[in-house]
PDB file of N, CA and C in Angstrom:
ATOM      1  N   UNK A   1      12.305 -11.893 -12.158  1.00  0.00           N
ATOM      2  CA  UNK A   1      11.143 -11.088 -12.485  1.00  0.00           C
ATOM      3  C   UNK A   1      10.947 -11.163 -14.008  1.00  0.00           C
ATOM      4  N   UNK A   2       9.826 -11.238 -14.168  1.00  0.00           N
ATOM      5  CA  UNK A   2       9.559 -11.510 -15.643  1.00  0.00           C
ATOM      6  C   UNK A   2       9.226 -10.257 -16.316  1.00  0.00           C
ATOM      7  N   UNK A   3       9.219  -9.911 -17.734  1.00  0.00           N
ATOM      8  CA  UNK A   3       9.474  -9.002 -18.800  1.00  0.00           C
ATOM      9  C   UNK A   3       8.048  -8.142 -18.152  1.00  0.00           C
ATOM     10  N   UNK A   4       7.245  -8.888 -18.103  1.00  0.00           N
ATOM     11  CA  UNK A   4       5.603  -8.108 -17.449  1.00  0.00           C
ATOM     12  C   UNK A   4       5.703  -7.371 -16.794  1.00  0.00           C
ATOM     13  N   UNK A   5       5.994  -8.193 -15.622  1.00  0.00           N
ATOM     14  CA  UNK A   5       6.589  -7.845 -14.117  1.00  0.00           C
ATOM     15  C   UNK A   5       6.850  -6.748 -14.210  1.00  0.00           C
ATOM     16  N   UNK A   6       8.403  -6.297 -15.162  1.00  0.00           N
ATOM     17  CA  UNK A   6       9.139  -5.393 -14.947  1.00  0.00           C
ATOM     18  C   UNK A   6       8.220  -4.286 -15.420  1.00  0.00           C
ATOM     19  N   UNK A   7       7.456  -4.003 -16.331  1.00  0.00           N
ATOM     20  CA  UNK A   7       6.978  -3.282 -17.043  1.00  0.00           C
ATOM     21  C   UNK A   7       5.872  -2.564 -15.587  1.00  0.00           C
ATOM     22  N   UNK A   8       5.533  -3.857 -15.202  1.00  0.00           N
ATOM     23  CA  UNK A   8       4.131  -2.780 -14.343  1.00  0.00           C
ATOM     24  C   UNK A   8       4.962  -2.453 -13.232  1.00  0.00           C
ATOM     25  N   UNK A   9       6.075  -2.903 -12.494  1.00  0.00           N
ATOM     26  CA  UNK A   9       6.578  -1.850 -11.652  1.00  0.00           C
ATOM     27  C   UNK A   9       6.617  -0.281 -12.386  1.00  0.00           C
ATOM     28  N   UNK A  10       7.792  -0.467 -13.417  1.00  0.00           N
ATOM     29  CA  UNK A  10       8.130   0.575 -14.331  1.00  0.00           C
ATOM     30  C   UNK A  10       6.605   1.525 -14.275  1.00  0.00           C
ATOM     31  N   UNK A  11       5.724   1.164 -14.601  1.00  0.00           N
ATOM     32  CA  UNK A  11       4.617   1.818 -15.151  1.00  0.00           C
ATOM     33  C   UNK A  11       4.099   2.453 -12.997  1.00  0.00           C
ATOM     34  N   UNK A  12       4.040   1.327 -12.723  1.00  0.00           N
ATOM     35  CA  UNK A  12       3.832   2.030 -11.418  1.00  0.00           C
ATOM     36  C   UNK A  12       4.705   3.003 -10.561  1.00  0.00           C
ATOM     37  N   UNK A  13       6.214   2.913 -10.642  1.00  0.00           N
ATOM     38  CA  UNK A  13       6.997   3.783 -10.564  1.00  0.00           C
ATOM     39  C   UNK A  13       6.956   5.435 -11.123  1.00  0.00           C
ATOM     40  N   UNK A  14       6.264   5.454 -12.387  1.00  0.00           N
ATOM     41  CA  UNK A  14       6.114   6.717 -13.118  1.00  0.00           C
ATOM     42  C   UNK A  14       4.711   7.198 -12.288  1.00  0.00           C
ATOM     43  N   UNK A  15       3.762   6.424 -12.239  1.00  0.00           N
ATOM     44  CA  UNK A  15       2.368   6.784 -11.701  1.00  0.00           C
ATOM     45  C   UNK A  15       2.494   7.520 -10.224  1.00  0.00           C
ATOM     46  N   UNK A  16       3.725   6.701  -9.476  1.00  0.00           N
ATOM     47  CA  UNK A  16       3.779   7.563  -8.169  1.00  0.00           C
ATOM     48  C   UNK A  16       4.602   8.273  -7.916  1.00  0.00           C
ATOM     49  N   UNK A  17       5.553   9.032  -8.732  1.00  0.00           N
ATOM     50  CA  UNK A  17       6.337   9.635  -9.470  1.00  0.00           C
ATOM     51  C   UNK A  17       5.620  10.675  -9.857  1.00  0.00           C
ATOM     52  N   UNK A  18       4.725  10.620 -10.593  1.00  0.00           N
ATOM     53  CA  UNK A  18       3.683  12.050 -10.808  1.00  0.00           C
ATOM     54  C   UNK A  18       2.666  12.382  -9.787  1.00  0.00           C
ATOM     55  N   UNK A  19       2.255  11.110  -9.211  1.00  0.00           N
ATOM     56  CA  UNK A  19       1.158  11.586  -7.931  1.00  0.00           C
ATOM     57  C   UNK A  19       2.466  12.441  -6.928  1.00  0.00           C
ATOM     58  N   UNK A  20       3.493  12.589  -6.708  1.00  0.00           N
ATOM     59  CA  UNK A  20       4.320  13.267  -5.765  1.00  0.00           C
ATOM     60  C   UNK A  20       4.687  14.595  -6.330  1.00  0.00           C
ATOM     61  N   UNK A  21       4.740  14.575  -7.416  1.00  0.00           N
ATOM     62  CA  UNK A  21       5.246  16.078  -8.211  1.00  0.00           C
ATOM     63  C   UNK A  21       3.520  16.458  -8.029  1.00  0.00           C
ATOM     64  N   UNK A  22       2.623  16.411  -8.359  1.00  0.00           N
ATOM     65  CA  UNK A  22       1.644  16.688  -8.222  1.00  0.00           C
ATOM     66  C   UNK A  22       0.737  17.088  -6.716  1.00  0.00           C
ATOM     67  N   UNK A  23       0.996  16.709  -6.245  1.00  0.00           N
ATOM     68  CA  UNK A  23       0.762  16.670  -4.287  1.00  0.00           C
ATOM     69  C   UNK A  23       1.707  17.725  -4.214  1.00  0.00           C
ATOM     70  N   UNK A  24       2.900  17.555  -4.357  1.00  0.00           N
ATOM     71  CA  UNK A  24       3.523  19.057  -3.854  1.00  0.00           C
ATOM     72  C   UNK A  24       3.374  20.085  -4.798  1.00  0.00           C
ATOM     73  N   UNK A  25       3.229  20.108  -5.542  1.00  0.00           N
ATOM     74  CA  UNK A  25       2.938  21.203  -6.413  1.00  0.00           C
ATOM     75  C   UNK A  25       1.357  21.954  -5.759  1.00  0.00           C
ATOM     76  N   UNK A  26       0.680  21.182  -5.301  1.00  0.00           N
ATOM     77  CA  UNK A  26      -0.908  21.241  -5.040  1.00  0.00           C
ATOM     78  C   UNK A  26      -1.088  21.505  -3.599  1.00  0.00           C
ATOM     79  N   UNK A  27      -0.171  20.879  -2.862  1.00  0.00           N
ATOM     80  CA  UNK A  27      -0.145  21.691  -1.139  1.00  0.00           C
ATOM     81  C   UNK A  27       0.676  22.939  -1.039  1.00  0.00           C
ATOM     82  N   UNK A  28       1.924  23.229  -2.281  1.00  0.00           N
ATOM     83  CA  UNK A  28       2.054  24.733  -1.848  1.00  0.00           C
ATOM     84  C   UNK A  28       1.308  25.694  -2.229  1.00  0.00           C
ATOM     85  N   UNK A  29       0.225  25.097  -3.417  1.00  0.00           N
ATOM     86  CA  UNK A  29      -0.451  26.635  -3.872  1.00  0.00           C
ATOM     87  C   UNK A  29      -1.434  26.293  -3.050  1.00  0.00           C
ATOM     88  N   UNK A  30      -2.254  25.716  -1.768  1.00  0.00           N
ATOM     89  CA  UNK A  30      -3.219  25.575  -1.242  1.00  0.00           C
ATOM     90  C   UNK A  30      -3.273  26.661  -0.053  1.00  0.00           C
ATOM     91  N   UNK A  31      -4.074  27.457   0.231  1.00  0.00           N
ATOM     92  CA  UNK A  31      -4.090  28.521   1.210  1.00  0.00           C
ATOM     93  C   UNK A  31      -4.545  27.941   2.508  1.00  0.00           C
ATOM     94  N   UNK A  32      -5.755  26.944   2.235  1.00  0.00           N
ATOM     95  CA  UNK A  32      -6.023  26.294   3.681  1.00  0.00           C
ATOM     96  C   UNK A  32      -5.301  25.898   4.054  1.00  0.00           C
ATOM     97  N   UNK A  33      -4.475  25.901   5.763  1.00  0.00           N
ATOM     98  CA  UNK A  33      -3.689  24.966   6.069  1.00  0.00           C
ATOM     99  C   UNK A  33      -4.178  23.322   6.466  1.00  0.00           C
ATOM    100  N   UNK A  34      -5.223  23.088   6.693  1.00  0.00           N
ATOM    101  CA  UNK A  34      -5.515  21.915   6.947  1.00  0.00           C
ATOM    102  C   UNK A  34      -5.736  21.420   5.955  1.00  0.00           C
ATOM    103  N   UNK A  35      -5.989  21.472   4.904  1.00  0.00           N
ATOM    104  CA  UNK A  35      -6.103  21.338   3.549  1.00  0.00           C
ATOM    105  C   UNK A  35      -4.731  20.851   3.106  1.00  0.00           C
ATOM    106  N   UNK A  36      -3.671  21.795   2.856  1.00  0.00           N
ATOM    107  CA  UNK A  36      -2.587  22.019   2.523  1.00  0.00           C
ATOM    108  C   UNK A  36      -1.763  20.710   3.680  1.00  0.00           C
ATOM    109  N   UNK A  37      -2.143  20.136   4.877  1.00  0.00           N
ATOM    110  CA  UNK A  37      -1.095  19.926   5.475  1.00  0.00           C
ATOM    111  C   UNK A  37      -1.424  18.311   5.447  1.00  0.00           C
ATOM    112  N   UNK A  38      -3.005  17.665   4.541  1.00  0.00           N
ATOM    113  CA  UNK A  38      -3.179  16.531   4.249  1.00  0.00           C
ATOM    114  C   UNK A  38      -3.083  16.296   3.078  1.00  0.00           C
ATOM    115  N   UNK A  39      -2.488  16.915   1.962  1.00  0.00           N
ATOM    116  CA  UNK A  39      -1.918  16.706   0.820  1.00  0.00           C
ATOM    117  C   UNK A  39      -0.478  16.377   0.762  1.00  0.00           C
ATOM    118  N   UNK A  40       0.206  17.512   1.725  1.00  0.00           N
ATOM    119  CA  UNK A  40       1.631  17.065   2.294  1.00  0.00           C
ATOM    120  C   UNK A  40       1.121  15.530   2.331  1.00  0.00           C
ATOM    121  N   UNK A  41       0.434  15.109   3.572  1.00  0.00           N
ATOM    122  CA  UNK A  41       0.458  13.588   3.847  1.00  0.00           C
ATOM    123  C   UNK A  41       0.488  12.853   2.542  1.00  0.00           C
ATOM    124  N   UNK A  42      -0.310  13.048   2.016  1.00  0.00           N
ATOM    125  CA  UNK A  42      -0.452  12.360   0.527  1.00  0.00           C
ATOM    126  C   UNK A  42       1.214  12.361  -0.085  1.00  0.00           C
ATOM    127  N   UNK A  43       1.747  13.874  -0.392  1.00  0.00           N
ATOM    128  CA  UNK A  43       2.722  13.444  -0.889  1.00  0.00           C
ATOM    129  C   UNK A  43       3.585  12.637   0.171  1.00  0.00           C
ATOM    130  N   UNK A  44       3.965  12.369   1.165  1.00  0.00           N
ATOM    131  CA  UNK A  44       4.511  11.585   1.688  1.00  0.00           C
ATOM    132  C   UNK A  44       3.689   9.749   1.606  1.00  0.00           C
ATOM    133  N   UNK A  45       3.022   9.564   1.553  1.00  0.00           N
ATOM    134  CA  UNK A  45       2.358   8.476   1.603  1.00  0.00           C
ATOM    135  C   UNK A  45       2.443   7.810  -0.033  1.00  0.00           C
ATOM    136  N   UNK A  46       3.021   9.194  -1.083  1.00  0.00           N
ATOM    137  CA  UNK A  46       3.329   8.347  -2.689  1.00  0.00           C
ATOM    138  C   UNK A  46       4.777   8.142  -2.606  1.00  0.00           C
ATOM    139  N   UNK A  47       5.429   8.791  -1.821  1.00  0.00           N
ATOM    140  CA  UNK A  47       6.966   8.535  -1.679  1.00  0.00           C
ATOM    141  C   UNK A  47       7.169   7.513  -1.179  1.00  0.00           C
ATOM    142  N   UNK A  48       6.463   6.725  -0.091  1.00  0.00           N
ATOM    143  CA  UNK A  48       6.415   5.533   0.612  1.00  0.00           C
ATOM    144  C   UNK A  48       6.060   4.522  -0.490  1.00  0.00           C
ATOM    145  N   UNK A  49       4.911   4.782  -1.292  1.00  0.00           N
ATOM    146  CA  UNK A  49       5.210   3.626  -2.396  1.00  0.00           C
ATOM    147  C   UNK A  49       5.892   3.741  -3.441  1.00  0.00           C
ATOM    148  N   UNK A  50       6.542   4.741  -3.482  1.00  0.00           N
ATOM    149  CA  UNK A  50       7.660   5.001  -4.755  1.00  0.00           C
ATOM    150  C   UNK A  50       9.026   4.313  -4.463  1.00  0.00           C
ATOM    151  N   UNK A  51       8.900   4.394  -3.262  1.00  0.00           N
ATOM    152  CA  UNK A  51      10.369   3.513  -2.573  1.00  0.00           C
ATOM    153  C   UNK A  51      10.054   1.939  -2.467  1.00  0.00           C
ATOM    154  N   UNK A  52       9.132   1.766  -2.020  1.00  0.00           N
ATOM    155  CA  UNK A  52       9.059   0.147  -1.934  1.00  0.00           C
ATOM    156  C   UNK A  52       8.489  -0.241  -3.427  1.00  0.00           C
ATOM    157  N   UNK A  53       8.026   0.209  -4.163  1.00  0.00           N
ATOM    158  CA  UNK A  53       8.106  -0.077  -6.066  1.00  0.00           C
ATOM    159  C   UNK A  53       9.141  -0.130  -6.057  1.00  0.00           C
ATOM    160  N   UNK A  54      10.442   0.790  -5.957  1.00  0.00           N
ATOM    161  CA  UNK A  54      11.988   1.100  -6.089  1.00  0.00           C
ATOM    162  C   UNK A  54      12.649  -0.109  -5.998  1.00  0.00           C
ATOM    163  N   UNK A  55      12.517  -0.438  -3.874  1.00  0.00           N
ATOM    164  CA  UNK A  55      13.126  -2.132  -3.900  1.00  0.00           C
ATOM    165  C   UNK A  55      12.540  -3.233  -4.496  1.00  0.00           C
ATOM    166  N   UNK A  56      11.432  -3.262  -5.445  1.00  0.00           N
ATOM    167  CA  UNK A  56      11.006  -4.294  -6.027  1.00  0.00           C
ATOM    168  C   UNK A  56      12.477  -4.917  -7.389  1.00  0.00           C
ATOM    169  N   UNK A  57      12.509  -3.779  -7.601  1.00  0.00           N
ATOM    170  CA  UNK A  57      13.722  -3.556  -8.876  1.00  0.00           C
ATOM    171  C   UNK A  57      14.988  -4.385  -7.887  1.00  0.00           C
TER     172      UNK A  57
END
């Protein structure tokens, strides 16, 4: 993997890294539950690319 390479995982790693702290932070203060229970999805769906960014490394 080249010096680039590494950098835009890195950079994409942090990006979905904050989209997940952010999603959960944002579905527990949400009162709607249907609201609240497709943000969950979201945060699960940035964890899914936070892990496969992960095995890129």
């Amino acid at each position: 993997m080249t010096g680039k390479e590494l950098l835009y995982v890195e950079d994409a790693l942090g990006h979905e890294q904050f989209m997940k702290k952010c999603s959960k932070n944002a579905s527990s203060q949400l009162q709607d539950p249907t609201l609240s229970n497709y943000v969950k999805e979201l945060e699960q769906k940035h964890n899914e690319l936070f892990n496969k960014f992960l095995n890129l490394l």
